[in-house]
Protein backbone atom coordinates (compact mmCIF):
# COMPACT_ATOMS: atom_id res chain seq x y z
CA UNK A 1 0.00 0.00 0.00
CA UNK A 2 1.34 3.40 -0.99
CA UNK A 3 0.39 4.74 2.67
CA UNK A 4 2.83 2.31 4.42
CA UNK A 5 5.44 1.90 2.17
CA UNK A 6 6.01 5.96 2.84
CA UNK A 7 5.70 5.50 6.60
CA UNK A 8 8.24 3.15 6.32
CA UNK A 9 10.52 5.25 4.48
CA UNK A 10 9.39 7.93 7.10
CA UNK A 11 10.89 5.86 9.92
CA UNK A 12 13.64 5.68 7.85
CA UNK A 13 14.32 8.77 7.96
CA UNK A 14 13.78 9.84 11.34
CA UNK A 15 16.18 7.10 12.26
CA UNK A 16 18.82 8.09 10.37
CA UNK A 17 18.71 11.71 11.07
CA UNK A 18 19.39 10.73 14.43
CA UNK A 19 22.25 8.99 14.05
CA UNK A 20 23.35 11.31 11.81
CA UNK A 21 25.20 13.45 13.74
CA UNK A 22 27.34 10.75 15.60
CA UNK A 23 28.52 9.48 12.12
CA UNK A 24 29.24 13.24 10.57
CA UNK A 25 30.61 14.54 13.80
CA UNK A 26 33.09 12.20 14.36
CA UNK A 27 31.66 11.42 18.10
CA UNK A 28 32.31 8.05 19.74
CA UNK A 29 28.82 6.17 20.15
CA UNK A 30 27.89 3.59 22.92
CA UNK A 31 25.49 0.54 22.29
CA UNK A 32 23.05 0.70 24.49
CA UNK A 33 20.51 -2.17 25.30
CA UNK A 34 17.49 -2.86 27.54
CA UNK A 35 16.21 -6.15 28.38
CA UNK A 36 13.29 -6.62 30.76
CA UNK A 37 14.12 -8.92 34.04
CA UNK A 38 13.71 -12.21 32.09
CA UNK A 39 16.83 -10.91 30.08
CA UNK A 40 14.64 -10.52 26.98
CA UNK A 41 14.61 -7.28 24.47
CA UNK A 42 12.64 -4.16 25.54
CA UNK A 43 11.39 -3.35 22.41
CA UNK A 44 9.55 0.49 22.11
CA UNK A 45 11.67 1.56 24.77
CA UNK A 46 12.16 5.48 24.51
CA UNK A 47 16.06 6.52 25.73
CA UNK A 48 16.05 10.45 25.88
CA UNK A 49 19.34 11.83 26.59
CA UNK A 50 19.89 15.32 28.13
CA UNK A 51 20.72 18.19 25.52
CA UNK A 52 21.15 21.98 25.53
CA UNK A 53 19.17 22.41 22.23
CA UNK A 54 15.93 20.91 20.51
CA UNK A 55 16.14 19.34 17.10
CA UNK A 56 14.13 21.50 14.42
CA UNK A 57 10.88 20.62 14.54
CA UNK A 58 9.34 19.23 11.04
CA UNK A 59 6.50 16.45 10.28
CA UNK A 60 6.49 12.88 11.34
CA UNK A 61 3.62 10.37 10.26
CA UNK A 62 1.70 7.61 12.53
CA UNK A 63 0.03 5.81 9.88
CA UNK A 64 -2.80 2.85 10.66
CA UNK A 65 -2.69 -0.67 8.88
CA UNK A 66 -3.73 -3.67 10.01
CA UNK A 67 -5.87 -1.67 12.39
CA UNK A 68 -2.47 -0.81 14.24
CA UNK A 69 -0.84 2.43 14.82
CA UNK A 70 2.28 2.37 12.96
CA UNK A 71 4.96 3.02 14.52
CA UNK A 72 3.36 1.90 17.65
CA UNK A 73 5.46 4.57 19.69
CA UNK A 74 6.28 7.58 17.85
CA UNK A 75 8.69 10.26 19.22
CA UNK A 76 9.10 13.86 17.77
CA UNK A 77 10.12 17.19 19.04
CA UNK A 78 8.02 19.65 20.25
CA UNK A 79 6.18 21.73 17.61
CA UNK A 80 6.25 18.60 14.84
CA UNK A 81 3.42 17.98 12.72
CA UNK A 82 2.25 14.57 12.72
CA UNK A 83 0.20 13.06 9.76
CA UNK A 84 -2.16 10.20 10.57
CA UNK A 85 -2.74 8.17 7.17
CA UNK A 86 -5.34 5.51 7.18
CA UNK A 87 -3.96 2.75 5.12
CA UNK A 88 -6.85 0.32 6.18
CA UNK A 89 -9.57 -0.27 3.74
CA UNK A 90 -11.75 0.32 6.61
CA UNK A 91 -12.31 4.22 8.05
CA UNK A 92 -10.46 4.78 11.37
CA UNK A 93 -11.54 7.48 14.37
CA UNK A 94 -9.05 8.89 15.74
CA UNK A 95 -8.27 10.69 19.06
CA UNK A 96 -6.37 11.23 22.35
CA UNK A 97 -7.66 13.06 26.17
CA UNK A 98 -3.83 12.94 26.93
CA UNK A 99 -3.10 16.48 28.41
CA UNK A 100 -0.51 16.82 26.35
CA UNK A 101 -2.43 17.08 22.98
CA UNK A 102 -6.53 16.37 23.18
CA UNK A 103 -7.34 16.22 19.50
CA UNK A 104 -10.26 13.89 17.35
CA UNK A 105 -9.88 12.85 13.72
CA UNK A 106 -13.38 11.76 12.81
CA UNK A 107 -14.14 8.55 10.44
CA UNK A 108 -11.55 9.03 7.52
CA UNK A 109 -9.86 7.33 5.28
CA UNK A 110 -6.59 7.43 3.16
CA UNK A 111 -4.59 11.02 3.31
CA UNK A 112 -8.02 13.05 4.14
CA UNK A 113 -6.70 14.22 7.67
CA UNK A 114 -5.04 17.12 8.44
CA UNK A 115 -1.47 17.33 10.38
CA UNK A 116 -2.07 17.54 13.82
CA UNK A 117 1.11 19.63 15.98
CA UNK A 118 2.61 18.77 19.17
CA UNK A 119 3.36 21.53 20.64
CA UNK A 120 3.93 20.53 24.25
CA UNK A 121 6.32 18.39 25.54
CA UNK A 122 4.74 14.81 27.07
CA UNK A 123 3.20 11.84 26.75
CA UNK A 124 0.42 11.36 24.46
CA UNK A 125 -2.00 8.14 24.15
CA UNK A 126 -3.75 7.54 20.85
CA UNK A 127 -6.98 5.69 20.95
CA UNK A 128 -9.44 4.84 17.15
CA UNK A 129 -13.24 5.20 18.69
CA UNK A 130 -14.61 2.65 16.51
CA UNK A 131 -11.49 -0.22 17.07
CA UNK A 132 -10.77 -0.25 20.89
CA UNK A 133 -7.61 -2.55 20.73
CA UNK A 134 -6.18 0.30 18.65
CA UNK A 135 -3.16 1.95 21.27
CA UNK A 136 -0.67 4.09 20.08
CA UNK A 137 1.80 6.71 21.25
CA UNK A 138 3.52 9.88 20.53
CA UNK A 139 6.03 10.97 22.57
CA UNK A 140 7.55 14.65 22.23
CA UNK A 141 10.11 16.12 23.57
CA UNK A 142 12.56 19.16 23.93
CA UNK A 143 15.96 19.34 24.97
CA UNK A 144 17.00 16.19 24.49
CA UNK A 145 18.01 13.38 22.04
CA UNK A 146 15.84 10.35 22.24
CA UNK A 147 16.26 7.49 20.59
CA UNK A 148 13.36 4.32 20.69
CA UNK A 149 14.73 0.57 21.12
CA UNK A 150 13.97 -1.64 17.96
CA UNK A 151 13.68 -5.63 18.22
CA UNK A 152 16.65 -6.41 19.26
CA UNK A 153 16.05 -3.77 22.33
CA UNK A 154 19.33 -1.76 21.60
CA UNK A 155 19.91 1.71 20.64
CA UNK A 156 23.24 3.61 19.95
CA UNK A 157 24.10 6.30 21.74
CA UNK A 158 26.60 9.24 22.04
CA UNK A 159 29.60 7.98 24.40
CA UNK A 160 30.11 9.85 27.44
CA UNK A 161 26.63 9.93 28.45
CA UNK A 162 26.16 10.36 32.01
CA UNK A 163 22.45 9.20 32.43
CA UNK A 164 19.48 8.37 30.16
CA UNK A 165 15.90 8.37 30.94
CA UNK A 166 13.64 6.12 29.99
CA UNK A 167 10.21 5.54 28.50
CA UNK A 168 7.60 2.47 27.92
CA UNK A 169 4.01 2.37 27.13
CA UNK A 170 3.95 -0.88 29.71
CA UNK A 171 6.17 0.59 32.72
CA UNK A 172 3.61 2.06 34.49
CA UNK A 173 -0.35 2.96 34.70
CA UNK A 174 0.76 6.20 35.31
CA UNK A 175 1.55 8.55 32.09
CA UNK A 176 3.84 10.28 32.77
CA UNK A 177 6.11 8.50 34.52
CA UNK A 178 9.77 7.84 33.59
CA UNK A 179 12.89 6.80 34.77
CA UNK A 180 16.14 7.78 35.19
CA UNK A 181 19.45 5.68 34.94
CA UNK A 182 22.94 6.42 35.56
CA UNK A 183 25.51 5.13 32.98
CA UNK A 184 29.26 3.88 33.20
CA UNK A 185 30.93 6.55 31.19
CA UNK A 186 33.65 4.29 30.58
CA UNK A 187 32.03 0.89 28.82
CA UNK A 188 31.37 0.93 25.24
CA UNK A 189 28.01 -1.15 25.39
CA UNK A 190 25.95 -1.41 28.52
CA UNK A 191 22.30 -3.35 29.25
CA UNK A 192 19.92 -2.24 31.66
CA UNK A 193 17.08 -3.48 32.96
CA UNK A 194 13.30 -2.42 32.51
CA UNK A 195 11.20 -3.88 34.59
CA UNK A 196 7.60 -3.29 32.79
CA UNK A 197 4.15 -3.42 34.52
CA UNK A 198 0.85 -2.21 32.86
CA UNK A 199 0.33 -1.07 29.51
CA UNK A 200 -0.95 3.04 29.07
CA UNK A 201 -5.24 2.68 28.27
CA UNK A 202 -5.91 5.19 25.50
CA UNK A 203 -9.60 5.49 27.47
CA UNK A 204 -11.24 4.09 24.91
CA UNK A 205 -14.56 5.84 24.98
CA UNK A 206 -18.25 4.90 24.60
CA UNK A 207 -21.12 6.24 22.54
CA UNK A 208 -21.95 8.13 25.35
CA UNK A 209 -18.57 9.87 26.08
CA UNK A 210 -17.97 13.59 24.68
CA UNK A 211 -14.93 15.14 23.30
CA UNK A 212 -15.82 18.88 23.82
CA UNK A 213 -19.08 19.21 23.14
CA UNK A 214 -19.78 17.08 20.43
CA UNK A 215 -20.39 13.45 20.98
CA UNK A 216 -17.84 10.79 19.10
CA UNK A 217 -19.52 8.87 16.22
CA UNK A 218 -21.86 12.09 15.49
């Protein structure tokens, strides 16, 4: 399908602009992985390093296929503009009452949507009215780096780091929480351990339930 195929080069993308800068620059980079206690891969795990600046901010897309949010954690600066394609041959609803960014796409399909901007740092659950097992997430972010942990669980790093915080939909019921690790400065790969607990709900909402003051499904 067109949609996905440019999501995918989106991701692309997005993952090579951020290691961009460690291959131009000439900086060391460290390997860093996270396993959960059973010693298996963390996968979506969101490693946000301290920085003085913000990368620019541009457009990212979350696309929807197979009635999944893909990527199913998404992380962009603040101010980016985020596309939500519907790449399903079914129409898609969707929304989020995260504070960072309330916001409802109604039944759409294809490109039809307009970009929807970030503008505040946080955590931000994404939820399709009509498909309830459809979860997503877009994290943004300012001063900082952040990286997010592919299947193997491992991300690469700029050496030196200090401490890295970290980020997954399943460590806690509570949003916003995150947590901090200290690094050894001096190892050139390190592992840590995430230990996960409860996945974010999106609040999946009823017939009944109002965004503003319009009902969903109107």
């Amino acid at each position: 399908m067109p949609g996905a195929v440019f999501m995918q080069f989106k991701i692309f993308a997005l993952t090579l602009a951020a290691y961009l800068p460690l291959i131009t620059c000439g900086v060391q980079a460290k390997n860093l992985t996270i396993v959960d206690p059973a010693g298996k891969p963390v996968v979506n795990a969101v490693v946000s390093v301290t920085s003085d600046s913000t990368p620019s901010a541009g457009t990212a897309v979350m696309d929807q296929v197979d009635k999944q949010f893909v990527p199913h954690v998404l992380a962009v600066p603040a101010g980016t503009s985020v596309t939500f394609p519907n790449s399903d041959n079914i129409r898609h609803h969707v929304y989020s009452f995260s504070q960072a960014k309330p916001f409802e796409i109604k039944l759409y399909s294809g490109w039809s949507a307009d970009p929807v901007e970030f503008d505040k740092p946080g955590i931000v659950a994404l939820g399709c009215n009509i498909h309830d097992q459809m979860i997503g997430y877009v994290y943004v972010y300012e001063n900082a780096r952040v990286f997010i942990t592919g299947n193997d669980g491992s991300v690469v790093i700029p050496d030196g780091v200090q401490s890295v915080t970290l980020w997954h939909p399943e460590l806690d019921i509570v949003q916003s929480r995150q947590e901090t690790v200290s690094l050894d400065e001096s190892a050139g790969s390190e592992t840590l351990t995430l230990t996960l607990k409860a996945a974010i709900p999106a609040e999946p909402v009823k017939k009944s339930r109002t965004f503003g003051s319009k009902k969903f499904g109107n």
